[in-house]
Every structure is written in C-alpha cells, then in structure tokens.
Protein backbone atom coordinates (compact mmCIF):
# COMPACT_ATOMS: atom_id res chain seq x y z
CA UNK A 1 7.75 36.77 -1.51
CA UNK A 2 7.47 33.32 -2.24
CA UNK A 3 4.47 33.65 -4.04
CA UNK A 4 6.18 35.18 -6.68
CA UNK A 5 8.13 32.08 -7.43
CA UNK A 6 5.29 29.86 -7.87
CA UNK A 7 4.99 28.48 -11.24
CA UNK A 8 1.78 29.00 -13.24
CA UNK A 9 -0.48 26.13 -13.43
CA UNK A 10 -2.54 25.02 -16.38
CA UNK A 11 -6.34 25.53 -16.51
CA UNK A 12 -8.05 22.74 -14.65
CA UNK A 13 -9.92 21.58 -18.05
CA UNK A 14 -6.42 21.17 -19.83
CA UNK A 15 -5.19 18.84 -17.47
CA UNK A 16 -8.61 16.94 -17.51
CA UNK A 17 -8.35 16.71 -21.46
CA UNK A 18 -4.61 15.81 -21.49
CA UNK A 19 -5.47 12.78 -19.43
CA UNK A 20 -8.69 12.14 -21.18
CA UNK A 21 -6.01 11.99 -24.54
CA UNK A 22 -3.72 9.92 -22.50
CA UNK A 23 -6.13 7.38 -21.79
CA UNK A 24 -7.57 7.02 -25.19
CA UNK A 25 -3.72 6.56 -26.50
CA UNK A 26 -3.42 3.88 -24.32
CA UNK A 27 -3.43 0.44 -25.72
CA UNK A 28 -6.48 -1.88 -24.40
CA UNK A 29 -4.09 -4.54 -22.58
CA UNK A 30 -2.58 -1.82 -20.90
CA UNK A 31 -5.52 -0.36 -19.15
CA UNK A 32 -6.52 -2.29 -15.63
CA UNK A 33 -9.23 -4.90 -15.89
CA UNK A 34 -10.90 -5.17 -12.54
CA UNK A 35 -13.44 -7.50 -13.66
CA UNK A 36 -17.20 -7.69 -15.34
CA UNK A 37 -20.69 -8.75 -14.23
CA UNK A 38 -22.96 -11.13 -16.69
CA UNK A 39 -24.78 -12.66 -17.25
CA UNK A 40 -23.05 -15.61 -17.65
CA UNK A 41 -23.60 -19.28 -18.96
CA UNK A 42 -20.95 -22.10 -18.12
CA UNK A 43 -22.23 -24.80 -20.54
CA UNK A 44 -21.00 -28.64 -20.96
CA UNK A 45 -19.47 -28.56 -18.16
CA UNK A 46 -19.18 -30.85 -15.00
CA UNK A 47 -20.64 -29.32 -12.10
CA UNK A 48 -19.34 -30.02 -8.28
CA UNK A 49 -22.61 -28.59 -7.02
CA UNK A 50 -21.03 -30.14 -3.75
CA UNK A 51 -18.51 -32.53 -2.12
CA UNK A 52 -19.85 -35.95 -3.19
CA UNK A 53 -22.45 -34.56 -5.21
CA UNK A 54 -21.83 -34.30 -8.79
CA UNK A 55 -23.42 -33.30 -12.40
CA UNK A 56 -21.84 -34.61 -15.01
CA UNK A 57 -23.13 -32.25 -17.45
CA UNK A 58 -24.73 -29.12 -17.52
CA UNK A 59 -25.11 -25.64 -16.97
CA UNK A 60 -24.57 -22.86 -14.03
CA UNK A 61 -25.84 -19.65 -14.93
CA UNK A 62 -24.67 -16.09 -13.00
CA UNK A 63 -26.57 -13.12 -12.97
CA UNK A 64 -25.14 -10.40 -11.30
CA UNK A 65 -23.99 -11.03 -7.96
CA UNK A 66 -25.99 -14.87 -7.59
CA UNK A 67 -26.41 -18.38 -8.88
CA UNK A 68 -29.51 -17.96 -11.08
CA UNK A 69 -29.86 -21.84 -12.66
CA UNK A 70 -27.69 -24.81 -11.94
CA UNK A 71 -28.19 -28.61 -13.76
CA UNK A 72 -28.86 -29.99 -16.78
CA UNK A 73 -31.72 -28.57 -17.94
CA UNK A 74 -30.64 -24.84 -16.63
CA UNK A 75 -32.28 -22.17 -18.88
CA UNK A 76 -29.60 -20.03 -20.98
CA UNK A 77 -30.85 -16.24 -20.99
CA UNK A 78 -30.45 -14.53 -24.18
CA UNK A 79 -27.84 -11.87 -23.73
CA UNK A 80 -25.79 -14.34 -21.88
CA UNK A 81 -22.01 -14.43 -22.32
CA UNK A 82 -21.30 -18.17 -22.72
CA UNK A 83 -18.03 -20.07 -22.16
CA UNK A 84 -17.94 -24.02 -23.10
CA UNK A 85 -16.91 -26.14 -20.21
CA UNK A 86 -16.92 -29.28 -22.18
CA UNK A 87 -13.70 -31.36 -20.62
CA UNK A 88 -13.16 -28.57 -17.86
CA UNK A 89 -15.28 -29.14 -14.14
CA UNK A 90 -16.70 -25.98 -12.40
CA UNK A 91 -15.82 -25.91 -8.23
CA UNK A 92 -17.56 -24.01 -5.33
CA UNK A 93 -14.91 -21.08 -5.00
CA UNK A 94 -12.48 -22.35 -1.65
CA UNK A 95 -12.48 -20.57 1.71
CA UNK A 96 -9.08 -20.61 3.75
CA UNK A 97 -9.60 -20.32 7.67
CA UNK A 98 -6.75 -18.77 8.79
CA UNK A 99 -4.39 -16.30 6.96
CA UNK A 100 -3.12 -12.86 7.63
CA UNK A 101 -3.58 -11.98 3.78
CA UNK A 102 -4.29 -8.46 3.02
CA UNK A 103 -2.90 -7.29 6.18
CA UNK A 104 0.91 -8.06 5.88
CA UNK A 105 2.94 -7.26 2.48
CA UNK A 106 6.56 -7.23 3.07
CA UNK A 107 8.29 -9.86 5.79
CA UNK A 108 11.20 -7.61 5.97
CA UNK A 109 9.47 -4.23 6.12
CA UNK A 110 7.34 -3.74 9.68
CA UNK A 111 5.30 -0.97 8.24
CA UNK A 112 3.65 -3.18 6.13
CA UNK A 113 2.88 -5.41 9.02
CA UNK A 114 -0.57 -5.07 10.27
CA UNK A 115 -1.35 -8.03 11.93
CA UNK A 116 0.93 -7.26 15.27
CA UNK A 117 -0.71 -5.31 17.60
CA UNK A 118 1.62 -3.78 21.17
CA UNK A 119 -0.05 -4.89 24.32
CA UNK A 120 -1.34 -8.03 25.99
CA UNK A 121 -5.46 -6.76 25.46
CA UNK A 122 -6.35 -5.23 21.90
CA UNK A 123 -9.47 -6.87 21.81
CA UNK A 124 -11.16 -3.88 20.12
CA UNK A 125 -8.52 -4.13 16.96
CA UNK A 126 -9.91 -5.10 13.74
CA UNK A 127 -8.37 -6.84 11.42
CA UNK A 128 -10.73 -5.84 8.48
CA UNK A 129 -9.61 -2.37 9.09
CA UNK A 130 -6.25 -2.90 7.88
CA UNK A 131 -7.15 -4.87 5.06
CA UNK A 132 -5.30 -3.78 1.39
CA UNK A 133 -7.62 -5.08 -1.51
CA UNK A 134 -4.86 -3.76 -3.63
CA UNK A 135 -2.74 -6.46 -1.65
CA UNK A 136 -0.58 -7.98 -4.55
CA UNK A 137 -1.17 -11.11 -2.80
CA UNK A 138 -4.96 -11.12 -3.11
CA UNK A 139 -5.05 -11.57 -6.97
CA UNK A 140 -1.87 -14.50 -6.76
CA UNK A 141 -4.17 -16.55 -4.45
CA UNK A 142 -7.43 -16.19 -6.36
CA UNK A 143 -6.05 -17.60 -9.39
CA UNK A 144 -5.90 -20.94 -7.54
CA UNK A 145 -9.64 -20.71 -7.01
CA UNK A 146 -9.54 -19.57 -3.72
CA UNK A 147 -12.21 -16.92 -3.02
CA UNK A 148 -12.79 -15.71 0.35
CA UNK A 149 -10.21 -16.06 3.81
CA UNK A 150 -9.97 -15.40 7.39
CA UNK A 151 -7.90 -12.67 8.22
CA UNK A 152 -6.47 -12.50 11.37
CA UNK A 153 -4.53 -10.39 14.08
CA UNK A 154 -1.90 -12.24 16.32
CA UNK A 155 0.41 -11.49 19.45
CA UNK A 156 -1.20 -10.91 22.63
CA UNK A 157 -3.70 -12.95 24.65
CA UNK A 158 -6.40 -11.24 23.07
CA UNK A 159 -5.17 -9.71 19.63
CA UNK A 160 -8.10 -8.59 17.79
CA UNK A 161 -10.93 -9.77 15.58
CA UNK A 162 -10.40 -11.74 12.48
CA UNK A 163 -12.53 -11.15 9.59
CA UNK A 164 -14.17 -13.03 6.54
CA UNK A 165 -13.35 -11.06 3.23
CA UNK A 166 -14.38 -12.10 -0.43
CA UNK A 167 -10.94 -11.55 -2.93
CA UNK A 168 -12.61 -9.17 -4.46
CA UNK A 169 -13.50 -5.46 -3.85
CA UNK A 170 -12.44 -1.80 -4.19
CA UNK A 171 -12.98 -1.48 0.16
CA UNK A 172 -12.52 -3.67 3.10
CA UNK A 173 -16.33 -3.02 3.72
CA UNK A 174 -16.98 -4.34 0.07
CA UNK A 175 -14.79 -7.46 0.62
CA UNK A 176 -16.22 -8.22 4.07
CA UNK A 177 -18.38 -11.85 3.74
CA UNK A 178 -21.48 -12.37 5.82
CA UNK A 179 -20.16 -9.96 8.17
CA UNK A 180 -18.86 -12.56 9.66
CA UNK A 181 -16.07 -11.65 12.35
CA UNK A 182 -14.38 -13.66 15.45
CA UNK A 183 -12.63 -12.04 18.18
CA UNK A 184 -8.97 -14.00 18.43
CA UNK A 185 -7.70 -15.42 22.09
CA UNK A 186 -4.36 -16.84 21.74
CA UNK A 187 -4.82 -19.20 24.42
CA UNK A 188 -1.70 -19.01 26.98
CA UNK A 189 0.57 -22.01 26.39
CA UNK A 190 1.14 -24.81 28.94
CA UNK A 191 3.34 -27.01 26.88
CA UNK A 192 6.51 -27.23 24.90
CA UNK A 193 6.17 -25.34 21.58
CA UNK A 194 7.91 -28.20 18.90
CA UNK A 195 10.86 -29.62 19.25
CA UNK A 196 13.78 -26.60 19.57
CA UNK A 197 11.47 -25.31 22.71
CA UNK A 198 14.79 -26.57 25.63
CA UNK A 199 12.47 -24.85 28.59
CA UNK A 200 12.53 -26.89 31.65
CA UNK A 201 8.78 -28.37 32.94
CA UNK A 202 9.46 -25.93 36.10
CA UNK A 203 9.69 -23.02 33.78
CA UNK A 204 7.42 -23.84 31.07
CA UNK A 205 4.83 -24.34 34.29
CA UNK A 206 5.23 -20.72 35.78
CA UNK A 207 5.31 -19.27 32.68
CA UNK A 208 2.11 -20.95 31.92
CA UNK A 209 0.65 -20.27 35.22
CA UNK A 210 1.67 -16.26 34.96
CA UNK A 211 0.14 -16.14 31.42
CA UNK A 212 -3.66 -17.69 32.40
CA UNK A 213 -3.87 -15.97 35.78
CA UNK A 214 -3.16 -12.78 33.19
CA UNK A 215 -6.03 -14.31 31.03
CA UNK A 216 -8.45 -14.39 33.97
CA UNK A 217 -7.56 -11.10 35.52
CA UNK A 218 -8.65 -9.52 31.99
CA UNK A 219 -12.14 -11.27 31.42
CA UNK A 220 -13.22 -10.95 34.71
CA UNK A 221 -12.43 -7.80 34.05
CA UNK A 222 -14.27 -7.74 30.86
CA UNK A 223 -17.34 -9.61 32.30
CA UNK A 224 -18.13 -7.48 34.96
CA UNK A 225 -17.36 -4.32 32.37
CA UNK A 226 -20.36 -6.18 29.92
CA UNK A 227 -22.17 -6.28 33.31
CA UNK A 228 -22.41 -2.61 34.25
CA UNK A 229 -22.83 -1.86 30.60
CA UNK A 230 -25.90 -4.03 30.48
CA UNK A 231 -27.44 -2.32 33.31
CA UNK A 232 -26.61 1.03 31.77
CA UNK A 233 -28.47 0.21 28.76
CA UNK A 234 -31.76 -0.81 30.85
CA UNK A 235 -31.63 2.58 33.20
CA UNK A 236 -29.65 5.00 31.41
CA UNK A 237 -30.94 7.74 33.70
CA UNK A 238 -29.73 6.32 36.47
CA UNK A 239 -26.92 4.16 35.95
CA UNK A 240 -23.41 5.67 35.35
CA UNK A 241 -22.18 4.61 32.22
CA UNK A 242 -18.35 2.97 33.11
CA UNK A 243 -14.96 5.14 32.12
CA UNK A 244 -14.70 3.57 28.20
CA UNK A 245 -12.01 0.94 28.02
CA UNK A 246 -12.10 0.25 24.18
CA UNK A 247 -10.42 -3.04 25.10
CA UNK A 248 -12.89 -4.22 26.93
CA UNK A 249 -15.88 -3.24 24.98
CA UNK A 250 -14.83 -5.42 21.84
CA UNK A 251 -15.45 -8.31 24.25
CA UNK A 252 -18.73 -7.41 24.79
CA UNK A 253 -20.25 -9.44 21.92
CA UNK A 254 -18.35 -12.65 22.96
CA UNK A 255 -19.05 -12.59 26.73
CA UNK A 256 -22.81 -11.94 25.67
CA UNK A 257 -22.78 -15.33 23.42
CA UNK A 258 -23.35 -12.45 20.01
CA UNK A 259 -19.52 -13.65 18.28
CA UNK A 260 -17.17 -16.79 18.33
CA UNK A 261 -14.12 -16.86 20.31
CA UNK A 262 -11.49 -18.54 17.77
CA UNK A 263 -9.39 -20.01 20.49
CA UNK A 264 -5.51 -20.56 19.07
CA UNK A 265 -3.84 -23.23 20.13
CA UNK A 266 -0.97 -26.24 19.12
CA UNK A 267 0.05 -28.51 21.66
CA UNK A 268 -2.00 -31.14 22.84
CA UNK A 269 -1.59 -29.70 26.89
CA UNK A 270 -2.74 -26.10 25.87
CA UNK A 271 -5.64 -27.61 23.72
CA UNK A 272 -7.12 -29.30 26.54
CA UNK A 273 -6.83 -26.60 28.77
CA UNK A 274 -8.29 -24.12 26.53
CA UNK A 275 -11.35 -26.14 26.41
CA UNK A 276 -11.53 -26.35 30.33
CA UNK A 277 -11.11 -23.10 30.82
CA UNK A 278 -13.61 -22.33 28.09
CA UNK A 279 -16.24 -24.47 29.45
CA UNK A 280 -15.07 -22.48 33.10
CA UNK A 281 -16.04 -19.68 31.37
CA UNK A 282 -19.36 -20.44 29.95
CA UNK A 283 -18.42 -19.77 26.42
CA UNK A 284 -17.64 -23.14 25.19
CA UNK A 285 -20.54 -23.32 22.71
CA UNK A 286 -18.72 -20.42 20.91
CA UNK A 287 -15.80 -21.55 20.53
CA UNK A 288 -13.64 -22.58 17.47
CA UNK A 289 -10.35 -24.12 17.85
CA UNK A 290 -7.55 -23.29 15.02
CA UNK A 291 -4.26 -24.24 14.72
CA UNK A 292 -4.70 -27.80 16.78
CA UNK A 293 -1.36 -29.29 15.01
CA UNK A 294 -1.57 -31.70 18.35
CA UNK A 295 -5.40 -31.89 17.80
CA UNK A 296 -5.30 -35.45 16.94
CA UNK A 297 -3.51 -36.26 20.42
CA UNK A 298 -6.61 -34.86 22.19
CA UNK A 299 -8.91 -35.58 19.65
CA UNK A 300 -12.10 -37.35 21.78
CA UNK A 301 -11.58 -34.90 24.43
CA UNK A 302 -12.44 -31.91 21.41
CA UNK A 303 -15.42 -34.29 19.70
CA UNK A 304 -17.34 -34.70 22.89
CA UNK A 305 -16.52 -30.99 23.50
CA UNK A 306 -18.44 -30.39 20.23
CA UNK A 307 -16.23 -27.71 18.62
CA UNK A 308 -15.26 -27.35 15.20
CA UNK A 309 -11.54 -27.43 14.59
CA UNK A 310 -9.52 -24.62 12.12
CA UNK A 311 -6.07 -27.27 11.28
CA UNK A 312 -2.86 -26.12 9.66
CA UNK A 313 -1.17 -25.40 8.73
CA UNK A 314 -0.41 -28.97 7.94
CA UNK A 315 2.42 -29.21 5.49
CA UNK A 316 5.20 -28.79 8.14
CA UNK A 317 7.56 -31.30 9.89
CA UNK A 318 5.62 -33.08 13.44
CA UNK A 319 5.45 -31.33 16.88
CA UNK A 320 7.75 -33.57 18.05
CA UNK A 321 10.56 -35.72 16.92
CA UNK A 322 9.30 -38.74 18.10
CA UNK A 323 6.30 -38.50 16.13
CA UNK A 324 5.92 -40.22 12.12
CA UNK A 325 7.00 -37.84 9.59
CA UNK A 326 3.47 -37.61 8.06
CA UNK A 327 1.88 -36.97 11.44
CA UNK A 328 0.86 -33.17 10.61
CA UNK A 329 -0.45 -34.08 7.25
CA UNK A 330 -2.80 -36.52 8.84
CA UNK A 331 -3.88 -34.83 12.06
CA UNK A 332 -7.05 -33.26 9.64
CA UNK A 333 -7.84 -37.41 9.14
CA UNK A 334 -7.40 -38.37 12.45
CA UNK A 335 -9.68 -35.73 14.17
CA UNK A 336 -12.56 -36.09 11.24
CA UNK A 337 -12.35 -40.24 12.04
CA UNK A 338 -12.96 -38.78 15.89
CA UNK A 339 -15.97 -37.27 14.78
CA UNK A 340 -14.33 -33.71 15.00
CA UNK A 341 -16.00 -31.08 12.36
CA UNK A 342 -13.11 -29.97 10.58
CA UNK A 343 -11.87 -27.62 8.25
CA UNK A 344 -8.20 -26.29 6.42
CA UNK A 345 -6.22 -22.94 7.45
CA UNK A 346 -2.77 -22.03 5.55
CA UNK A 347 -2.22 -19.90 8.19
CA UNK A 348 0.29 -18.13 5.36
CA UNK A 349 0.52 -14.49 3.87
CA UNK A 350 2.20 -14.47 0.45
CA UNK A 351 1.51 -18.56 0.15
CA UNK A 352 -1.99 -18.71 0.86
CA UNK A 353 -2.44 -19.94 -2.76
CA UNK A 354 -1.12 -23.52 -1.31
CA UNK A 355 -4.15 -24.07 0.65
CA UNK A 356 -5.26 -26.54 -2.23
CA UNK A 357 -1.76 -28.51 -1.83
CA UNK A 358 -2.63 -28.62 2.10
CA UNK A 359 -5.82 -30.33 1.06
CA UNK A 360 -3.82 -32.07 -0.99
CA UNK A 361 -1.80 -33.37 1.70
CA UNK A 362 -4.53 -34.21 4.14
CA UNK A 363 -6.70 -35.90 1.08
CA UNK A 364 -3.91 -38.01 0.16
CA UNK A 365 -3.14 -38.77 3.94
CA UNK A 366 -6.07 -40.66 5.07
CA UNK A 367 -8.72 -37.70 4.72
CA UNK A 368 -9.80 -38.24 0.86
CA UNK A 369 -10.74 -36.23 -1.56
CA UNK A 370 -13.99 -35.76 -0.92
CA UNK A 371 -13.87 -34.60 2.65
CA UNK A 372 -10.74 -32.40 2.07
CA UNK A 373 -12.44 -30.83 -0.46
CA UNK A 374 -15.50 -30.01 2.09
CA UNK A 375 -12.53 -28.37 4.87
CA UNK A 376 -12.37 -25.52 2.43
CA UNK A 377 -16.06 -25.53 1.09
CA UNK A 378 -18.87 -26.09 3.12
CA UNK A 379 -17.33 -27.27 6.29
CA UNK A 380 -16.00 -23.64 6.60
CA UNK A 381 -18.95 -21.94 5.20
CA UNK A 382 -21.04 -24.22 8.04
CA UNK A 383 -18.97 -23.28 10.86
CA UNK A 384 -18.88 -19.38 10.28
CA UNK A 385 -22.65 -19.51 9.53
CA UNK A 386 -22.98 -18.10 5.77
CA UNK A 387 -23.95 -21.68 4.33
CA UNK A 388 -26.69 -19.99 2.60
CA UNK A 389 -24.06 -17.80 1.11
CA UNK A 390 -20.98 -20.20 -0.34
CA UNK A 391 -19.62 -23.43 -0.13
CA UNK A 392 -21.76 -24.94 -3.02
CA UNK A 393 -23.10 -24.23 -6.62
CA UNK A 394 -26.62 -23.94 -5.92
CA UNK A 395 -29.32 -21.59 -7.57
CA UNK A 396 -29.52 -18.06 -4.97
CA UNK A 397 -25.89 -18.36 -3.69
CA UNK A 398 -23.41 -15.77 -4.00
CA UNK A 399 -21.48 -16.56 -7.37
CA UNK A 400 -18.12 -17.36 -6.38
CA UNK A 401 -17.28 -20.55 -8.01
CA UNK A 402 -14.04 -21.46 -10.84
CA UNK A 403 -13.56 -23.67 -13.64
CA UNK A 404 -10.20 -25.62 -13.85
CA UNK A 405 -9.11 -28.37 -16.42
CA UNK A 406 -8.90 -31.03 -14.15
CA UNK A 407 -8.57 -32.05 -10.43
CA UNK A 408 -7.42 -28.72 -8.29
CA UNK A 409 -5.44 -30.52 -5.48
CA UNK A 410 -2.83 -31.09 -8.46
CA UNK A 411 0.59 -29.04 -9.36
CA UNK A 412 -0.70 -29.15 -13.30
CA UNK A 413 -4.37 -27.98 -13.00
CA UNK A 414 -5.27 -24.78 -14.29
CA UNK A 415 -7.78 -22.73 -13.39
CA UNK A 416 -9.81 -21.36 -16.67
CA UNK A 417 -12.20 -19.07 -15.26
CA UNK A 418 -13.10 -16.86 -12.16
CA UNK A 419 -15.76 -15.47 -10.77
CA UNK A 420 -16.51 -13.88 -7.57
CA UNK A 421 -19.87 -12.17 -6.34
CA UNK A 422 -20.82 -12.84 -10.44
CA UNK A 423 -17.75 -10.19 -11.37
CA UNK A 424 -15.88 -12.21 -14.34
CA UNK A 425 -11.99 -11.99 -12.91
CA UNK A 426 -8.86 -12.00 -15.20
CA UNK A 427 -6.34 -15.25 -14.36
CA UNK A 428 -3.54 -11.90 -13.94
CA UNK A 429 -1.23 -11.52 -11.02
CA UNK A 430 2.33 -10.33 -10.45
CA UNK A 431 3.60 -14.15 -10.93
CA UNK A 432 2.12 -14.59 -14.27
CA UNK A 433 3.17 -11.08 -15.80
CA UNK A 434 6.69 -12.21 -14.84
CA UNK A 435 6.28 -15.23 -16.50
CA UNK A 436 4.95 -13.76 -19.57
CA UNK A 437 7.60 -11.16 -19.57
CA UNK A 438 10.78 -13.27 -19.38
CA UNK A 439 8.86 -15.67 -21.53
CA UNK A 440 8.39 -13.26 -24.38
CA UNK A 441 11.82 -10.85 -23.83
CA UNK A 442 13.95 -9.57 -26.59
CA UNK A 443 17.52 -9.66 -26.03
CA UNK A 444 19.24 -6.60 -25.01
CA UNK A 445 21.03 -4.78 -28.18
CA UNK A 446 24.69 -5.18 -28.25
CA UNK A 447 27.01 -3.10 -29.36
C-alpha cells in the first residue's frame, strides 16, 4: 500500500516553533518592511499644498490614513514621529491616467499578460481583478512619487473596465481608489495609424466602416438589453428577466449615465468621429478621451465638446513625418491653450516611473511647470471625481504625498520619503537592491 511509504511528519507545534526560531534568527534588514502608520510630522519643510500654491515653510501632519494639519502654524502631536524637511519640498503624491501596471509582468511571457482579453465584447472584464500588488513594478514606480494609476484592459472594441488603484495594499480591493472605475471603448479607427501604416484610403475606409457598424450592432444591442432590464427591475413579477449576457450587463452602468466611457483614440480622423458618434449616442457628457496623440489637430472641435483629455504617452517620435519633431511633447500645451482640461498617461507597464519625465517633456514644451504638474495632480483627481480624496496637501485628504530634495521633473531628484494612505513606505525596489548589491560586492575568491 502506498500508505505505508509515507514518511512521518513532525507534530504541527514543532514546525510552528522551528519557524517561530527561524524568524527570530533572522537579521532585521532581512525581514520584509511593508510599511508603518504615524503619526507623523514633516517639519521645515516647503509645502506644494497645490499647483501654484505654495508654503514656504511649515508643517503637514499624518495621522493614520489622513492629512490631520497642514501650514505654518500646524500643531505637532506628542507621540509624533518627526522627520526635518528643512531644504527638501513635500508634493501631492502623482496619479498616472493610463497604464496597464499590476496587470502585465513579463513582455515575453503571455501568462503574465492580463490586460488582453479574446473577443471583440468583454465589457464585463475587470481590470482590478487581475491586479498583482506584489507586482515588482508597483514598488519601482512609487519611489518616483507616483501613488495611485489607471489600470487598464486593451484589444477589442470594448475591452473591459479600467480601474483606479493606490500603490499600496495587500488586495486589489485594498488598493482600489474612490472606487473609481471606467469601462474602456477602443474607438474603431478611421485613419492611418503613424507613419509605417502603407494601407490604401479604400482599405483603411472599409476597414473602418466594418469596425463601427460592429460598434453599433453591439450597443444597440446593449441599450435595448439595459432596456428590458430596467423594466424587469420595476415589475419583476411580470417581466421576464433577459437570457444573462455578462457582456452586455457591464454596459449597463455606462448606457444609464452611472460610469465614464474612456474613449481610446490617436489620430485626429478617429478622434473626431468618436466624439460624433458619442454625442449620436447620448453619452457624450461621460466621456473621457485618452491617448489623443493627434488631439492638438482637433483640438477646438474636443474644447467645445467639453471633454477632458487622458494624453500620452508623449515622449515618442510625431504621428506623422511631416510633423516637427517635438510635436508629441507639445500636443498636452497645445490642447490646454484650446481650453481642453487635460491630464498625463504613460500608458507604460514596467516604465510607468517616467510619468514625471513626460511631464517633464510637456512642462518644458510650452505647458510649464505649473500646469504639468496639475495633469498628474488635481487635473486627474478632478476628472475621475475623488478631488476630495488626492491631488493636494490639504487637512482631511487621504495621505499620499512625498518629499524629494528638489524639483521632481529632474533626472537628479530624489525622493526622501513616502507615504501612502498615512503608511510610511521604504524607498526599496528591485532596481535599488541591484544597485546596492553590485555597489557593495566582494570579489569572487580565486584560486
């Protein structure tokens, strides 16, 4: 019998005091250090409470998860820990608007791919689902004082919703900001796609004309699904509930005006159109526009539209070759001079830390520094709705703000401290224990 082969195991309580021993042998640097709660006392410091608004020195003060004091005159409690700022400036913590972090790992390996759903309609996909807060990338791009992304799905018309998450958290749930969460439409293309796209204008037009009578099909589809629901609801007695199409019931909240339909699009042709066929629709006051590289092309046509605008990312070449060299890195500019509410996207995985050097770009490209730094502060915060969350340093905000030695669109700034919903994070990632390794190695013994 094979039971007779099976080795003896050690009493359960062993086992739990061998690894209680373990632990205790283990030296304090090598245990994990997921981060501590205050309260906390920046001191000396100088405060960007906001883009354009500026204390030059004083004090912010975190108790557990909020903002308890901000200013000069801020109150230090008692059994605060306290960290002098003097020469170092504390910044609202920076929200990128378009990223797949936390749901891809490795390019080369497509089971660590969750972003890329089969099928033209996965509506009712979730992006937040499939988010890994062990993500190695999550702790490289918060040490660049980023704290909270979108996170989104792609491929398909209608991929998925993207989600909001803090970089922070032990569960997607726990990392999930304001709840907030937009359901994704790649919106069917009806121009070239940058310069290598050789299609012919016959081509490119039935393709284009295939793809957005595909578009209509499915939310007509969807509308009159939300329709018969919606009756359901008011006489369930009589009414027969509809066969479930899970597809179709994650557009119920957009076609009854409840979530935002980010609307993906580039080219200046599919732009346009997407805001026709929104307006069509009757959804146009929900919609947010990201990507727009060509944004600045159609950029009155999107300001009288009213809809905010989710650019990048922007450090690539132009759309087309017979556009300036800079033209990408000054499309954010050009739509904010249009009147265009705008805010920054990486649209990255593994280099979403370089959202600050795409703010960089745009700043030092005609937007400035003060209005780049609101595209990934309260411009995003405002257009998703949790204003009253982030995007400043005010008292009863969520504490996710950073200190840094100097100006944070620059390669030689360095970010001091962390802190995100009040948890104290170390400056530790998979880049810097590299760099400390090979910086401190032995040589190998020869013999």
């Amino acid at each position: 019998m094979l039971s007779a082969f099976r080795p003896r195991l050690p009493h359960v309580s062993a086992v739990l005091a061998l690894c209680f021993a373990l632990l205790l042998a283990c030296p304090a640097h090598a245990q994990k250090t997921p981060g501590y709660q205050g309260p906390f006392a920046l001191t000396n410091a100088q405060i960007v409470v906001a883009p354009g608004d500026t204390v030059n020195q004083g004090t912010v003060v975190i108790q557990d998860d909020s903002i308890a004091a901000v200013g000069p005159g801020a109150t230090v409690p008692e059994n605060a820990q306290t960290f002098d700022g003097e020469g170092l400036t504390v910044y609202p913590g920076f929200i990128d608007s378009g990223t797949h972090l936390g749901i891809a790992e490795v390019g080369s390996l497509p089971e660590t791919q969750d972003f890329n759903e089969i099928g033209e309609l996965t509506a009712h996909m979730n992006a937040l689902t499939a988010v890994n807060p062990n993500s190695v990338h999550v702790p490289t791009t918060r040490v660049h004082g980023i704290t909270s992304v979108i996170t989104e799905p792609e491929e398909g018309i209608l991929p998925g919703t993207a989600a909001l998450i803090s970089l922070h958290g032990y569960t997607p749930e726990q990392m999930h900001l304001g709840g907030v969460t937009l359901t994704k439409l790649d919106f069917p293309s009806v121009g070239r796609q940058g310069p290598s796209d050789d299609r012919s204008p016959e081509t490119i037009q039935k393709e284009a004309d295939k793809a957005l009578n595909k578009l209509n099909e499915l939310w007509t589809q969807a509308e009159r699904y939300a329709r018969i629901d919606s009756a359901v609801a008011v006489e369930p007695e009589t009414r027969r509930k509809p066969e479930f199409v899970p597809a179709m019931e994650g557009l119920i909240p957009v076609i009854r005006g409840e979530q935002p339909l980010m609307i993906s699009a580039n080219a200046a042709p599919d732009l346009s159109a997407a805001l026709d066929w929104a307006e069509e629709r009757g959804v146009l006051d929900q919609v947010i526009l990201s990507g727009a590289m060509e944004g600045w092309r159609v950029a009155d046509e999107i300001a009288a539209a009213d809809v905010p605008v989710l650019v990048g990312s922007i450090m690539q070449p132009p759309s087309r070759e017979s556009d300036r060299y800079d033209k990408a890195y000054r499309t954010p500019a050009l739509l904010h001079e249009a009147g265009v509410t705008v805010a920054l996207r990486s649209g990255k995985t593994e280099n979403v830390r370089n959202l600050v050097f795409h703010a960089g770009f745009a700043a030092a490209h005609g937007l400035g520094k003060t209005e780049a730094l609101r595209a990934i502060t309260t411009t995003p915060a405002q257009i998703f709705g949790i204003e009253d969350q982030v995007g400043t340093i005010e008292a009863g905000k969520r504490a996710n703000l950073f200190v840094a030695n100097g100006d944070p669109f620059q390669p030689d700034t360095n970010v001091r401290h962390l802190f995100i919903d009040g948890y104290k994070l170390p400056l530790e990632n998979r880049a810097t224990k590299l760099y400390d390794e090979f910086l401190n190695r032995t040589p190998g013994l020869t013999k």
